[in-house]
Protein backbone atom coordinates (compact mmCIF):
# COMPACT_ATOMS: atom_id res chain seq x y z
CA UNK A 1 161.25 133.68 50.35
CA UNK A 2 160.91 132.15 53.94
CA UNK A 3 163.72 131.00 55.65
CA UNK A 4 166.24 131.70 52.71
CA UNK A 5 165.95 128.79 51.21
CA UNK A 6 169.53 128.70 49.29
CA UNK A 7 170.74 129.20 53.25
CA UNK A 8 169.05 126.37 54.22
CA UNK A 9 168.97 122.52 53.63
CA UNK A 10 166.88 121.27 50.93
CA UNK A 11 165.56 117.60 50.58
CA UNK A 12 165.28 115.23 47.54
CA UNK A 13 162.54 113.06 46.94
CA UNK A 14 164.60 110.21 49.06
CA UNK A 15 164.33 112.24 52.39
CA UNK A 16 160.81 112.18 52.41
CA UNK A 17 160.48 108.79 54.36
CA UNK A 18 159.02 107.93 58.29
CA UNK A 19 156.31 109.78 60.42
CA UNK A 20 155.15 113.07 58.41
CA UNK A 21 152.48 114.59 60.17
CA UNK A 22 149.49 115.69 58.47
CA UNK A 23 149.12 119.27 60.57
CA UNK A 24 145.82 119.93 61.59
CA UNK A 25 145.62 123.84 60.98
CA UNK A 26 144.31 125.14 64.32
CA UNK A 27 141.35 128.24 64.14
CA UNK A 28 140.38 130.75 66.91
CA UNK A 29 136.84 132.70 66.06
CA UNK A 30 136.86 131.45 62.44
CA UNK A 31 140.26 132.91 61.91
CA UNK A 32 143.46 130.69 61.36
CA UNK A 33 145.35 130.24 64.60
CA UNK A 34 149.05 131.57 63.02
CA UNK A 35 150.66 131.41 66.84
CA UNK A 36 148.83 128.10 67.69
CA UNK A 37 150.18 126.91 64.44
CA UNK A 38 153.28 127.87 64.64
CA UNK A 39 153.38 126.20 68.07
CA UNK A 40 152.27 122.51 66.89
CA UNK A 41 155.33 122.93 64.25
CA UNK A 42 158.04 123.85 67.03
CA UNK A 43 156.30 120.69 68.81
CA UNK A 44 156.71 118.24 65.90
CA UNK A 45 160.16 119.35 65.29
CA UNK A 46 160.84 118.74 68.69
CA UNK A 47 159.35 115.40 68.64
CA UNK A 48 161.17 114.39 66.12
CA UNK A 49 158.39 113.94 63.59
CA UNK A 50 160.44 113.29 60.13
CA UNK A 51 158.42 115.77 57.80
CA UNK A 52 155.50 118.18 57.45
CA UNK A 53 152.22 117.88 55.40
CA UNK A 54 150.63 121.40 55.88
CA UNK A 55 146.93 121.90 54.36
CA UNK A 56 146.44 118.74 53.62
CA UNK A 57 142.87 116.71 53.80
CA UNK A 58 143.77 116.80 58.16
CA UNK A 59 144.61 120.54 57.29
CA UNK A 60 140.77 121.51 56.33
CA UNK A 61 142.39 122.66 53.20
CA UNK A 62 138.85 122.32 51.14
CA UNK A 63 137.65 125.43 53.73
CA UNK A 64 141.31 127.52 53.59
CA UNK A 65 141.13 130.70 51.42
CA UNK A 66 144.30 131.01 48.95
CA UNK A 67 145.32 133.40 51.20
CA UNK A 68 145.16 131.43 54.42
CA UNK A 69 147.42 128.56 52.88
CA UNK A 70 149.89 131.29 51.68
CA UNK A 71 150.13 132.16 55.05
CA UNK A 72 150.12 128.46 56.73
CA UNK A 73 153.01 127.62 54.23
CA UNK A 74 154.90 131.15 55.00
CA UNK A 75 154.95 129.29 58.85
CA UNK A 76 155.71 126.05 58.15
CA UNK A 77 158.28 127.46 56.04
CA UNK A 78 159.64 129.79 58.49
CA UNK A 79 159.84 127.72 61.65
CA UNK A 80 161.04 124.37 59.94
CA UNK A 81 163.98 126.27 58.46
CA UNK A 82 165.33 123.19 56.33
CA UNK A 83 165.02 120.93 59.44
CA UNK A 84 162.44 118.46 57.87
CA UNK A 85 161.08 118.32 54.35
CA UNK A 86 157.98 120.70 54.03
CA UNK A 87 154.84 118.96 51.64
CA UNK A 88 152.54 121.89 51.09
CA UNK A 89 148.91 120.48 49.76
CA UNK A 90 148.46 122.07 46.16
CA UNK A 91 145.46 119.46 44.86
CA UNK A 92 141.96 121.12 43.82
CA UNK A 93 139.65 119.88 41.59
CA UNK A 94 140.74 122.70 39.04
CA UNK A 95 143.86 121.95 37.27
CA UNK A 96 144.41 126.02 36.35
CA UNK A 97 143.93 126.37 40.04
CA UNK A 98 146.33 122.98 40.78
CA UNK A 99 149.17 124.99 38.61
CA UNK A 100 148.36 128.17 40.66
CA UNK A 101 149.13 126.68 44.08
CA UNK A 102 152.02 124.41 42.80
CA UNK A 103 154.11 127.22 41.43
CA UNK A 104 153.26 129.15 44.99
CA UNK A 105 154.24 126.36 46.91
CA UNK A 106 157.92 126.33 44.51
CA UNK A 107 158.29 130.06 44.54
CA UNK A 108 158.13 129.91 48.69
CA UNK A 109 160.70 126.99 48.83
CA UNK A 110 158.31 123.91 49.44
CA UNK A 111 160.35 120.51 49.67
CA UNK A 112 157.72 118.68 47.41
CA UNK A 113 153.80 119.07 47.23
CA UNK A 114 150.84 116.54 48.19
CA UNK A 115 148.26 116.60 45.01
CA UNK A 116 144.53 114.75 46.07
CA UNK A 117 142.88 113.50 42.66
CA UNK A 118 140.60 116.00 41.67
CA UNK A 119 137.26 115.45 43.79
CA UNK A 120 133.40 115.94 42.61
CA UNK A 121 134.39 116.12 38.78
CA UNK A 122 134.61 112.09 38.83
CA UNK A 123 137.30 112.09 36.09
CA UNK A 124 137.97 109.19 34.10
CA UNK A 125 141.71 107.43 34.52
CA UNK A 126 142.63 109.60 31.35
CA UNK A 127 141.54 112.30 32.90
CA UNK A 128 143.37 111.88 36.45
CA UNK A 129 146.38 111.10 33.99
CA UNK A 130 146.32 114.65 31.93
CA UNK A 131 145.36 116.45 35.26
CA UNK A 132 148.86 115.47 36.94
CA UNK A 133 150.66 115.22 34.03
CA UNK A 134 149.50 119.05 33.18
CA UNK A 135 150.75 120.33 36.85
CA UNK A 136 153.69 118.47 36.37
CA UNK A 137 154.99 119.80 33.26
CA UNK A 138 154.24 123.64 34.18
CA UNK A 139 155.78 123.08 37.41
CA UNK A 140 159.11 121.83 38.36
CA UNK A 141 158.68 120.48 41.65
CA UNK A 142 158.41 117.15 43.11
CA UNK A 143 154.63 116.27 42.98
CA UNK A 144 153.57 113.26 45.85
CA UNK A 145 150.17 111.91 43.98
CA UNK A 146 147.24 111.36 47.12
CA UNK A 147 144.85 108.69 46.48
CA UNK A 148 141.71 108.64 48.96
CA UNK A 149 138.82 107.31 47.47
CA UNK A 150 136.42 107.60 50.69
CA UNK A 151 136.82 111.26 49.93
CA UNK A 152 137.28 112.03 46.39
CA UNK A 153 134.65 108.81 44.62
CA UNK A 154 137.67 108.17 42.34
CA UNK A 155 141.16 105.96 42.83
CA UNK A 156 143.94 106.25 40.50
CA UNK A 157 144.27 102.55 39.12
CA UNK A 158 147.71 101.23 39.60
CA UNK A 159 148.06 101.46 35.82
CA UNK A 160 147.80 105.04 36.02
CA UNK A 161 149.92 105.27 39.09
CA UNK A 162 152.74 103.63 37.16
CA UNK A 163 152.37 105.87 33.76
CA UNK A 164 152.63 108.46 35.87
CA UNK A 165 155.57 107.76 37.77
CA UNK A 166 157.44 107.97 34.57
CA UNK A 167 157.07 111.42 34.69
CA UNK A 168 160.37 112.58 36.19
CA UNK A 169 158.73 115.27 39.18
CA UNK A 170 156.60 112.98 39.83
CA UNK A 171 158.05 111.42 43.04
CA UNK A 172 155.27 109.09 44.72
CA UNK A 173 151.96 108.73 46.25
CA UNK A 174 149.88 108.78 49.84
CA UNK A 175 148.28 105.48 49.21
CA UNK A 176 144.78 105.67 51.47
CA UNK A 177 142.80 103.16 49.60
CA UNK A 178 143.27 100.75 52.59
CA UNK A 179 144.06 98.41 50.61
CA UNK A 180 147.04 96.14 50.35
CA UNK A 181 146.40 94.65 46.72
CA UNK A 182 146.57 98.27 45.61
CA UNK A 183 149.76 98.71 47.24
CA UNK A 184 151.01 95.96 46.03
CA UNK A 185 150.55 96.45 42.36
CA UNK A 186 151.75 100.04 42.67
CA UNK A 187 155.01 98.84 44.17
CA UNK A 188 154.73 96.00 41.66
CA UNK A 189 154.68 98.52 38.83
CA UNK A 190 156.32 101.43 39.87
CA UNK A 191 159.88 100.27 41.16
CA UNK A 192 161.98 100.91 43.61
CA UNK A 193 162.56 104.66 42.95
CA UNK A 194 158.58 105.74 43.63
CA UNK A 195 157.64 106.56 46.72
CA UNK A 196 155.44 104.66 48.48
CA UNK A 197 153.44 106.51 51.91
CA UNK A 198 150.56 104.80 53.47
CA UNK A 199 147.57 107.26 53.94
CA UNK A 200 146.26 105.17 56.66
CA UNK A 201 147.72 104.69 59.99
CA UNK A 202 145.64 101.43 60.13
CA UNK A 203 147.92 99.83 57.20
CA UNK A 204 151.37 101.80 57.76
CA UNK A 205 152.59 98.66 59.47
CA UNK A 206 151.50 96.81 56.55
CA UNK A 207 152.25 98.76 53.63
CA UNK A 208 156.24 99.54 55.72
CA UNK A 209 156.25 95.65 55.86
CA UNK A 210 155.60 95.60 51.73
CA UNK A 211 158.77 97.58 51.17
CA UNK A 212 156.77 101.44 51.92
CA UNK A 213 158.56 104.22 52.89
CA UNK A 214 156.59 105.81 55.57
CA UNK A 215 153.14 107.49 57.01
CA UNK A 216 151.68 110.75 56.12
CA UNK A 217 149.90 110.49 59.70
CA UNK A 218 146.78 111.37 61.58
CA UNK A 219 147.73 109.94 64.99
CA UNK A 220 151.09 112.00 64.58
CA UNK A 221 148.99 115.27 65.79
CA UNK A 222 148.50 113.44 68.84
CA UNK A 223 151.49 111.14 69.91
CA UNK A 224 154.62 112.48 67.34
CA UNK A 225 157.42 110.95 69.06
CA UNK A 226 155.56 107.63 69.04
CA UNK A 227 154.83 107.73 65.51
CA UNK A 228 158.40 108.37 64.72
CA UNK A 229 159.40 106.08 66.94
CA UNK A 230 157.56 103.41 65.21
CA UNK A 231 158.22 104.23 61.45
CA UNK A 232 162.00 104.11 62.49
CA UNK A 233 161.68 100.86 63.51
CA UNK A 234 159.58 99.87 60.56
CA UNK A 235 162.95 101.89 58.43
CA UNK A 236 165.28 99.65 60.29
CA UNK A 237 163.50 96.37 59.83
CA UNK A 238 162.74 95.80 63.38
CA UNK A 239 159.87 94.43 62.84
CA UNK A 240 159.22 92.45 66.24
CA UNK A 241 159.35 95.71 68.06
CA UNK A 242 157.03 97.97 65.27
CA UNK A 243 154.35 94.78 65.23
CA UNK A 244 154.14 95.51 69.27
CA UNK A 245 154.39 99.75 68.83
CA UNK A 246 151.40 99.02 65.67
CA UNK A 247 149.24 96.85 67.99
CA UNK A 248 149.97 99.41 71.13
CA UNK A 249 148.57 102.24 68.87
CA UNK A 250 145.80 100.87 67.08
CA UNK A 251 143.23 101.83 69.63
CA UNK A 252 144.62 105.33 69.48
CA UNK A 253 144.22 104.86 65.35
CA UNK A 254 140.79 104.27 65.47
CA UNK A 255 139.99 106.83 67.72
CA UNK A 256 141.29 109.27 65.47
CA UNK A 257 138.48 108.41 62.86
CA UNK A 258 135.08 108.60 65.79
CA UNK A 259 133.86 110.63 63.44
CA UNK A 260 135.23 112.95 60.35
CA UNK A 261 138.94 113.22 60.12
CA UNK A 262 140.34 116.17 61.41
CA UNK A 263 137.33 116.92 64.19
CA UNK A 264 139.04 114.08 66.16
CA UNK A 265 142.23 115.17 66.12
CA UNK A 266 141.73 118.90 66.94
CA UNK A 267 139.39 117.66 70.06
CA UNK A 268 142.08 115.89 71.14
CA UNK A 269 145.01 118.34 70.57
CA UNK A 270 142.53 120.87 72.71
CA UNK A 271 141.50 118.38 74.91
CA UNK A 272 145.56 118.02 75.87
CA UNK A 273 146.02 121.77 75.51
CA UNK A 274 148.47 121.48 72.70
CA UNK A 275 145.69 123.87 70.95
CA UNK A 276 143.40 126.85 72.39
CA UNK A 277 140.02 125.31 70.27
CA UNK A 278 138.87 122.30 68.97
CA UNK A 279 137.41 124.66 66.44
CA UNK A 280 136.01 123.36 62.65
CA UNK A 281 135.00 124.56 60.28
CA UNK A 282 131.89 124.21 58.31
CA UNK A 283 130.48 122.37 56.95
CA UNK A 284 132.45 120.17 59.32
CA UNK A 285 130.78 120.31 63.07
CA UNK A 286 131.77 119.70 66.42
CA UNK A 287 132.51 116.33 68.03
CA UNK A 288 129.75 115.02 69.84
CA UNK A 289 129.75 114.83 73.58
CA UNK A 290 129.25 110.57 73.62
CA UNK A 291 132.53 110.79 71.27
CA UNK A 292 134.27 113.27 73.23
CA UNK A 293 134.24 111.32 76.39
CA UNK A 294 135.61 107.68 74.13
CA UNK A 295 137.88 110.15 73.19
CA UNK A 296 138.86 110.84 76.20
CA UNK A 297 139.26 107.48 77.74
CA UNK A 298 141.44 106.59 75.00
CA UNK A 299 143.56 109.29 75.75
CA UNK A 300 143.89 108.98 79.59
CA UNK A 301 144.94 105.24 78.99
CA UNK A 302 147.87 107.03 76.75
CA UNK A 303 148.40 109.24 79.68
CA UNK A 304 147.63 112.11 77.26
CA UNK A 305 145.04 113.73 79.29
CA UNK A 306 144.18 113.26 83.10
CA UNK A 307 141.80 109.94 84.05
């Protein structure tokens, strides 16, 4: 078991709050990157980012072997050693193969896991229901549902948010509908013990403003003391001083989605040398040369990269 888990501290479902990165997972020659990796993780802790999403959507975790995430969470693991909650990504579109990863991700000491509603199958709202509900009850761990219709083509219906939250290890949700009236009636519903993550860094502000809890964060690749930074002040209720950090970031928000989320972000981690390649994989491609250069102007006005 990494880090020796009983050695170290663990986390609840109320530590998983602020700026939690969702790691890109860095490749060299179509292999993982495991040093590279490992770097960006001493980076974030360093930065202060509040938690760790590993192999998540950012994470390329539709084109990651079994094997590969073993290893990615075996790393994450090791080098956060109970510093920050770990959220290892566990959703498929295969329950059997849901339960398989979930009771991995326990057995290796993962804080809680990030589940994505089953994509491609198109399941009904019953059927999104007895999915988690079937994970849940073979697997003790606290399960963070992850709603993102613009990849999936299905959204859990507040309804079915709030049956589920009644499930006791089920803990919250990444909310990346984009939509506030969604967010609203899942708060509405679901109570003060759910909780809450915008999926967008377009609407943390927003959805932190609602009564959220944090950001599971693409823009935290790039700039992780920032985006802690600003989800503290959201935490705080400084709200004067996160409107001006939200509207000072934006630009760098859209930037992140120029084109498919994570080619973006790994152009720009390369482009600032926090990674050796901007390396995809496919059938993801690389990020056009127009988009490169926008993506480079935004960052030289972040003083990321040279002008």
């Amino acid at each position: 078991m990494p880090c020796g888990r009983k050695r170290c501290k663990t986390f609840g479902p109320e530590d998983i709050r602020g700026s939690i990165v969702a790691i890109v997972t860095p490749f060299r020659d179509g292999a993982v990157d495991e040093e590279g990796f490992r770097e960006l993780v001493r980076w974030h802790l360093k930065e202060k980012t509040h938690g760790l999403v590993v192999v998540g959507t950012t994470g390329e975790s539709a084109t990651l072997t079994k094997e590969e995430k073993a290893r990615l969470f075996e790393i994450a693991l090791e080098e956060a050693k109970g510093k920050v909650p770990v959220i290892l990504g566990t959703g498929t579109n295969n329950t059997a193969a849901s339960i398989e990863l979930t009771r991995m991700a326990k057995e290796m000491g993962a804080d809680a896991v990030l589940m994505v509603t089953p994509y491609y199958n198109k399941p009904t709202q019953e059927g999104l229901y007895r999915h988690y509900e079937a994970v849940a009850r073979e697997v003790n761990i606290p399960i963070i549902l992850y709603n993102v219709p613009g990849r999936t083509s299905v959204s859990l219906a507040p309804e079915t948010v709030a049956r589920l939250a009644k499930i006791k290890n089920i803990v919250g949700i990444k909310e990346a509908t984009g939509c506030m009236r969604q967010a609203t009636e899942i708060m509405r519903l679901t109570g003060n013990r759910f909780r809450i993550l915008s999926g967008d860094d377009f609407t943390a502000f927003s959805l932190m403003a609602l009564g959220g809890h944090g950001v599971i964060s693409v823009a935290a690749n790039v700039v992780p003391r920032e985006m802690s930074r600003f989800m503290e002040a959201c935490l705080k209720g400084q709200w004067d001083k996160a409107r001006k950090m939200h509207f000072k970031l934006y630009p760098l928000f859209k930037a992140m989605f120029l084109e498919t989320n994570p080619v973006p972000a790994k152009t720009a981690l390369s482009l600032m040398g926090r990674i050796a390649s901007p390396e995809v994989r496919l059938p993801l491609a690389p990020m056009s040369e127009a988009n490169v250069e926008k993506l480079r102007t935004v960052l030289a006005e972040y003083k990321l990269v040279e002008s």
